[in-house]
N, C-alpha and C. Protein backbone atom coordinates (compact mmCIF):
# COMPACT_ATOMS: atom_id res chain seq x y z
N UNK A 1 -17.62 17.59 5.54
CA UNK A 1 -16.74 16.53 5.99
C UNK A 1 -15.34 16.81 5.48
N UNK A 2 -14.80 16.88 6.22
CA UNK A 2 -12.99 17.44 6.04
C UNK A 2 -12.23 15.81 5.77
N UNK A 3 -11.54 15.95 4.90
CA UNK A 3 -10.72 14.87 4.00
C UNK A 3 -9.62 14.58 5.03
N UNK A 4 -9.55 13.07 5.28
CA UNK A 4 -8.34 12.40 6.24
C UNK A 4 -6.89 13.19 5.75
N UNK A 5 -6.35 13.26 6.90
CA UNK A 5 -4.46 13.59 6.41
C UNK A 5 -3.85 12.63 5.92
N UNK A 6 -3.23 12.12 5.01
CA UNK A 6 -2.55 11.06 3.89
C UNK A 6 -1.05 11.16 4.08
N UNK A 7 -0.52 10.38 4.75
CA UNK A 7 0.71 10.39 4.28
C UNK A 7 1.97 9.34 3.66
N UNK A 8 1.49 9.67 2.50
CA UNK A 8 2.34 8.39 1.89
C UNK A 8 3.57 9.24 0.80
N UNK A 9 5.18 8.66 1.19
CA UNK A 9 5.72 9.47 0.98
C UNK A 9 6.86 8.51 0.08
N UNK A 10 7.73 8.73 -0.70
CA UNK A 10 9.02 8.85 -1.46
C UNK A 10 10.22 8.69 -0.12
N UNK A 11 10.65 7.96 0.93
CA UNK A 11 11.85 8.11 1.52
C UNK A 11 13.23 7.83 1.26
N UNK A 12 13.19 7.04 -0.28
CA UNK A 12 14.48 7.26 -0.44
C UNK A 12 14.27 6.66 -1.88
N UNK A 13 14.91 6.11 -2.85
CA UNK A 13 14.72 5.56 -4.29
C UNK A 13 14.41 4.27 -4.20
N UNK A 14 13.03 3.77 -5.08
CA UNK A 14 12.52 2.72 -4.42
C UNK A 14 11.62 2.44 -2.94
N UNK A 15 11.79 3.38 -2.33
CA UNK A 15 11.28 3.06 -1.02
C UNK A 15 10.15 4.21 -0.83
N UNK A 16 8.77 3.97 -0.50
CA UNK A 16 7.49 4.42 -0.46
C UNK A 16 7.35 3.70 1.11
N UNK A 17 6.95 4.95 1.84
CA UNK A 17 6.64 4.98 3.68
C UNK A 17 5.23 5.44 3.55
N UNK A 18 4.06 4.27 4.01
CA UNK A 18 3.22 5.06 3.99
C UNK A 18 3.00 4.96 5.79
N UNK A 19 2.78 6.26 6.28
CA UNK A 19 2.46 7.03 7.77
C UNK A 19 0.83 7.16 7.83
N UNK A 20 -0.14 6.34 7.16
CA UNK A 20 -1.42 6.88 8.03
C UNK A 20 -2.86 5.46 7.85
N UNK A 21 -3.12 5.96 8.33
CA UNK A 21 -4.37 4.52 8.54
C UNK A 21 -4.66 4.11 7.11
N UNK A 22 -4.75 2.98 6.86
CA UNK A 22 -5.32 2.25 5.56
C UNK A 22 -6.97 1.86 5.95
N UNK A 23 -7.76 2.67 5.60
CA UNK A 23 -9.23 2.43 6.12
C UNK A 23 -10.00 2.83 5.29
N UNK A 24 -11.38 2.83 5.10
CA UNK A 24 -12.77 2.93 4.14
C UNK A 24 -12.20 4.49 4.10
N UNK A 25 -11.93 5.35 5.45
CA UNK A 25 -12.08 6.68 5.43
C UNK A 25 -11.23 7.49 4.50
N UNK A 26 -9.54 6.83 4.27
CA UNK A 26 -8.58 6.99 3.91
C UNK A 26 -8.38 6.56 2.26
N UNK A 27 -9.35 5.54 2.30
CA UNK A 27 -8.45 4.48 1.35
C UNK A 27 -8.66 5.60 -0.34
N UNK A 28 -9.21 6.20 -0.79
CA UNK A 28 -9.10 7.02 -2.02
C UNK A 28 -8.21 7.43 -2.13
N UNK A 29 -7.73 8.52 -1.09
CA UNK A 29 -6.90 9.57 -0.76
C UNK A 29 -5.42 8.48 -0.76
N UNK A 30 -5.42 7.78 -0.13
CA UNK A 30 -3.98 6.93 -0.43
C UNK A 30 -3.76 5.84 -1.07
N UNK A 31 -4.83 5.47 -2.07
CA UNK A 31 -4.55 4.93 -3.60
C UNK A 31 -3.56 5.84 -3.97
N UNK A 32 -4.34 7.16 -3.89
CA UNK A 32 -4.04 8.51 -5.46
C UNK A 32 -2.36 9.08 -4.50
N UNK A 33 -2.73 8.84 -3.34
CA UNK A 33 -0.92 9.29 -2.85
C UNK A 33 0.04 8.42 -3.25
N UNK A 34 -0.41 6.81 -2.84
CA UNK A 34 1.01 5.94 -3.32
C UNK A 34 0.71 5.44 -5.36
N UNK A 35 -0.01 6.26 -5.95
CA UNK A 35 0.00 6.42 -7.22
C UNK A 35 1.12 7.42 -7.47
N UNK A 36 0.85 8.57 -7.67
CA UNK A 36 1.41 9.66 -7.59
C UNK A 36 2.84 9.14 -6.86
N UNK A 37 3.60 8.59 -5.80
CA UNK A 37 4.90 8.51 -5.20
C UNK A 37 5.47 7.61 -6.10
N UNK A 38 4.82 6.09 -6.83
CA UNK A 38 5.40 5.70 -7.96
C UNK A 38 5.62 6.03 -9.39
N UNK A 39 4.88 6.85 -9.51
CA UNK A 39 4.86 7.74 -10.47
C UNK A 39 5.98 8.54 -10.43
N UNK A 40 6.54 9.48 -9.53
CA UNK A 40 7.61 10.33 -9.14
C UNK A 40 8.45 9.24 -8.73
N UNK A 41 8.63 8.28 -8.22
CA UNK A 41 9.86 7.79 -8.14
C UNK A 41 10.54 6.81 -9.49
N UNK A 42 9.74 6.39 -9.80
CA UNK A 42 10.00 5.67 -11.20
C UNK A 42 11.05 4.54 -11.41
N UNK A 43 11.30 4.15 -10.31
CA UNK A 43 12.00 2.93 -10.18
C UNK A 43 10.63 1.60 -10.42
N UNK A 44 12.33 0.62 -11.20
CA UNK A 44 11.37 -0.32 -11.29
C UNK A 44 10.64 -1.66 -10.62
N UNK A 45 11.77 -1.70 -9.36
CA UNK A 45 11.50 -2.18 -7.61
C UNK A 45 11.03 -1.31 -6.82
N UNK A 46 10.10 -1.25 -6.17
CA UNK A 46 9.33 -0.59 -5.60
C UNK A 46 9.12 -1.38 -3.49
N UNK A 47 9.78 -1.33 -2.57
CA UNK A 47 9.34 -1.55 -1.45
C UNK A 47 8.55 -0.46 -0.97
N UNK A 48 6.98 -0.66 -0.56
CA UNK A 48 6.45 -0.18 0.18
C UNK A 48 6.43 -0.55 1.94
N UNK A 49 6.41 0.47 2.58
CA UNK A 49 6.91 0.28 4.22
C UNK A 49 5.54 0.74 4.81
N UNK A 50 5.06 -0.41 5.47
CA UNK A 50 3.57 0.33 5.90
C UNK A 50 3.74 0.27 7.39
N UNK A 51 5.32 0.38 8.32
CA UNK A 51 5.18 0.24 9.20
C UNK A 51 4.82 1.51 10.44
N UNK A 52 4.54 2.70 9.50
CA UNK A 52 3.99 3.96 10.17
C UNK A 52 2.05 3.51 9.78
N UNK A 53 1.28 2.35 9.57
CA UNK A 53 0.29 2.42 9.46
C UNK A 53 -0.52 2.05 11.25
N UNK A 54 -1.04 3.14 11.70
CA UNK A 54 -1.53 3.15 12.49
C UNK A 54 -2.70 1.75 12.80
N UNK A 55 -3.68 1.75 11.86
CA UNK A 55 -4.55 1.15 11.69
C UNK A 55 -5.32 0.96 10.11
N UNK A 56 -6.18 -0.64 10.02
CA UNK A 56 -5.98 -0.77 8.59
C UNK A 56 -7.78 -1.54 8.81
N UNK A 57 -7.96 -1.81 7.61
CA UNK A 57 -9.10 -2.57 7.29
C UNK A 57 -9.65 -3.19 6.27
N UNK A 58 -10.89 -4.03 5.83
CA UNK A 58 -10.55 -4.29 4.51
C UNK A 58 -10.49 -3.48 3.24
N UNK A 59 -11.09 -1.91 3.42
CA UNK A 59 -10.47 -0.87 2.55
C UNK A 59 -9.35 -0.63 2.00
N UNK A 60 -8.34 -0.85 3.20
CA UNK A 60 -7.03 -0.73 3.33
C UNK A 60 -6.12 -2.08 2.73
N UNK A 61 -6.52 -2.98 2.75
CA UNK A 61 -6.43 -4.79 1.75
C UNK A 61 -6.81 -4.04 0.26
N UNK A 62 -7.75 -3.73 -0.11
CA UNK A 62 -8.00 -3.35 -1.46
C UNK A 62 -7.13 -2.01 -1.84
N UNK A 63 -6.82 -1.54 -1.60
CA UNK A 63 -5.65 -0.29 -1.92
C UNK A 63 -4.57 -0.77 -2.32
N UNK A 64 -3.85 -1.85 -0.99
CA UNK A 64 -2.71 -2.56 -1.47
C UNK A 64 -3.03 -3.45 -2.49
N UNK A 65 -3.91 -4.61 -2.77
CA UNK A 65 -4.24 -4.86 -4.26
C UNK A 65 -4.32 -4.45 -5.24
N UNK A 66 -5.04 -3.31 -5.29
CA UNK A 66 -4.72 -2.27 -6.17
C UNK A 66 -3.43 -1.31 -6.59
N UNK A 67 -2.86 -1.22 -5.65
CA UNK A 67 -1.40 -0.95 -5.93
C UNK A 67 -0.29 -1.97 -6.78
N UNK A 68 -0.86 -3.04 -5.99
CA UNK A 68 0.02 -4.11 -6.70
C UNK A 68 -0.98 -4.65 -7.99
N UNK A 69 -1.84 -3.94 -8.56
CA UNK A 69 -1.79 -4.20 -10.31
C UNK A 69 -1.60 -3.08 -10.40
N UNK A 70 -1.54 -2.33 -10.52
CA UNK A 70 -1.40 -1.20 -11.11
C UNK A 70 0.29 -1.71 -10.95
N UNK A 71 1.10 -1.36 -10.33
CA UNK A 71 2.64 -1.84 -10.76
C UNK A 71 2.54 -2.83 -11.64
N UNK A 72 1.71 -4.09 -11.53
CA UNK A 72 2.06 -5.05 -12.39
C UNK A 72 1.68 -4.47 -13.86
N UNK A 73 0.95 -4.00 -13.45
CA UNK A 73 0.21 -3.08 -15.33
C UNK A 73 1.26 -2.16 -15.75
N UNK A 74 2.24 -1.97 -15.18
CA UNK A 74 3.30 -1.00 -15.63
C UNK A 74 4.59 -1.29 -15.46
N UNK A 75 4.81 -2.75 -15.32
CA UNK A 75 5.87 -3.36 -15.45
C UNK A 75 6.67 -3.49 -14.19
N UNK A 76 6.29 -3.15 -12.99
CA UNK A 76 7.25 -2.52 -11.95
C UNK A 76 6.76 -3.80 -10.91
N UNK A 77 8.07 -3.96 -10.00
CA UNK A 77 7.63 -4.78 -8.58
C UNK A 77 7.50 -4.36 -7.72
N UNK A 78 6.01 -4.05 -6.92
CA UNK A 78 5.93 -4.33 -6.17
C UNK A 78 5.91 -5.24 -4.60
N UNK A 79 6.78 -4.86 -3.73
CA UNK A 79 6.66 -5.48 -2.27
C UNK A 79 6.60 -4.82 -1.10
N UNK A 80 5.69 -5.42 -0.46
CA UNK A 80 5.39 -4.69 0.60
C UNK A 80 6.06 -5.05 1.87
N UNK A 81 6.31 -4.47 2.72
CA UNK A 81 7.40 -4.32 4.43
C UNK A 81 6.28 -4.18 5.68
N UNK A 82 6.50 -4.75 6.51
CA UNK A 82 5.71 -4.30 7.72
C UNK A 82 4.24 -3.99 7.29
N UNK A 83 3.76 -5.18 6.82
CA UNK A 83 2.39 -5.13 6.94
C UNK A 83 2.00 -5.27 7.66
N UNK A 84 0.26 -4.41 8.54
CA UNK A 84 -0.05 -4.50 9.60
C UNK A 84 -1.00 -5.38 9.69
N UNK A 85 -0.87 -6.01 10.87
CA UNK A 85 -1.79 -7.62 11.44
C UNK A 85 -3.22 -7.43 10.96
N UNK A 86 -3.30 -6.56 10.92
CA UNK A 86 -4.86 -6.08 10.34
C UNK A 86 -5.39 -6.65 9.21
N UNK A 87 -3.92 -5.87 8.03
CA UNK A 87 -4.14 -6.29 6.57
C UNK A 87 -3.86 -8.08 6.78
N UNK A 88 -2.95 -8.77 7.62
CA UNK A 88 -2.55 -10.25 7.06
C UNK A 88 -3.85 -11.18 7.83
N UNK A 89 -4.27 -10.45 8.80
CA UNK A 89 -5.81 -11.25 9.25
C UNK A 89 -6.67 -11.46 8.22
N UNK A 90 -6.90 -10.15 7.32
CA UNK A 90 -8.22 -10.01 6.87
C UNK A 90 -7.84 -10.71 5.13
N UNK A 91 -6.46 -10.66 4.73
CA UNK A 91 -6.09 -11.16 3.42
C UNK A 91 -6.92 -12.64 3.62
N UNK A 92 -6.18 -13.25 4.96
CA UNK A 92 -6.08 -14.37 4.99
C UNK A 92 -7.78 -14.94 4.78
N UNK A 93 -8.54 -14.42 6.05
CA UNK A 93 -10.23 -14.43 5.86
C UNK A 93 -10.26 -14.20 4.50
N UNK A 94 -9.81 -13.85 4.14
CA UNK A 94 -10.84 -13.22 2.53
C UNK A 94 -9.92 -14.24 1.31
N UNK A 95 -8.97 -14.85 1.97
CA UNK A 95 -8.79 -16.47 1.18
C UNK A 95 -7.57 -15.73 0.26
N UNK A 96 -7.47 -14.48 -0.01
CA UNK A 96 -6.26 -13.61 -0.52
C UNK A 96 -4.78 -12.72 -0.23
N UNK A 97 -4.70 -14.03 0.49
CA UNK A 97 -2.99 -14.01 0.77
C UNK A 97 -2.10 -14.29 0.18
N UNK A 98 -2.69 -15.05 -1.43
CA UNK A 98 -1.30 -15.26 -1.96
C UNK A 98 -1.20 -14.24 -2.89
N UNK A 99 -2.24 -13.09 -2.83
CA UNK A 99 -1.84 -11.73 -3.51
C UNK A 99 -0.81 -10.55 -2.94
N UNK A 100 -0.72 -11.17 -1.58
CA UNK A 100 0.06 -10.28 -1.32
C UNK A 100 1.57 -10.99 -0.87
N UNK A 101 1.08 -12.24 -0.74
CA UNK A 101 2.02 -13.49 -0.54
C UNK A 101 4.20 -13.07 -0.79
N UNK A 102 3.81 -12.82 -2.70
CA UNK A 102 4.68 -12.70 -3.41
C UNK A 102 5.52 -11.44 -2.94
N UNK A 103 4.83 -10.02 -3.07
CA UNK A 103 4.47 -9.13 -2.55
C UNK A 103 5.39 -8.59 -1.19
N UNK A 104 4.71 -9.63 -0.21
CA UNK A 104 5.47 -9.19 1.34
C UNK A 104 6.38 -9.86 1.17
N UNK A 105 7.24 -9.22 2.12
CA UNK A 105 8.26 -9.29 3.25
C UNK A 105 8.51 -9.19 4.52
């Protein structure tokens, strides 16, 4: 089984573009990418842009949760841009929208 293409990238200081599906298939592989891009960018505002996300699921809800403690565990803000209808359907079902509440934009 060949590993999904990941692309979650650094586009400018502060600003993390992630370009690829947020899904069960994906979701490891782009924890450890938008780990690694805050890590290298090291600012302490952080907008993530998920408006290159093709498609998402509730895999893809737990990544961005997980993103956003892990910033909070390291002092940094996270917010997220162009979240896809996918992720704000399924927050909402799953009663956890005000985790990402703060979060989006």
């Amino acid at each position: 089984m060949s590993l999904p293409h990941v692309t979650v990238t650094v586009s400018a200081p502060g600003q993390i573009s992630v370009g690829t599906a947020l899904t069960f298939e994906t979701a490891r592989s782009v924890f450890e990418a938008g780990i690694a891009c805050f890590v290298r960018d090291g600012s302490a505002a952080l907008t993530v842009d998920c408006a290159g996300v093709p498609n998402a699921d509730s895999a893809g809800l737990a990544v961005l949760i997980e993103w956003r403690r892990w910033a909070h565990g390291h002092g940094r803000h996270l917010k997220f841009v162009n979240l896809p209808a996918q992720i704000t359907a399924i927050a909402h079902l799953s009663e956890v929208s005000e985790v990402l509440a703060d979060a989006a934009a």
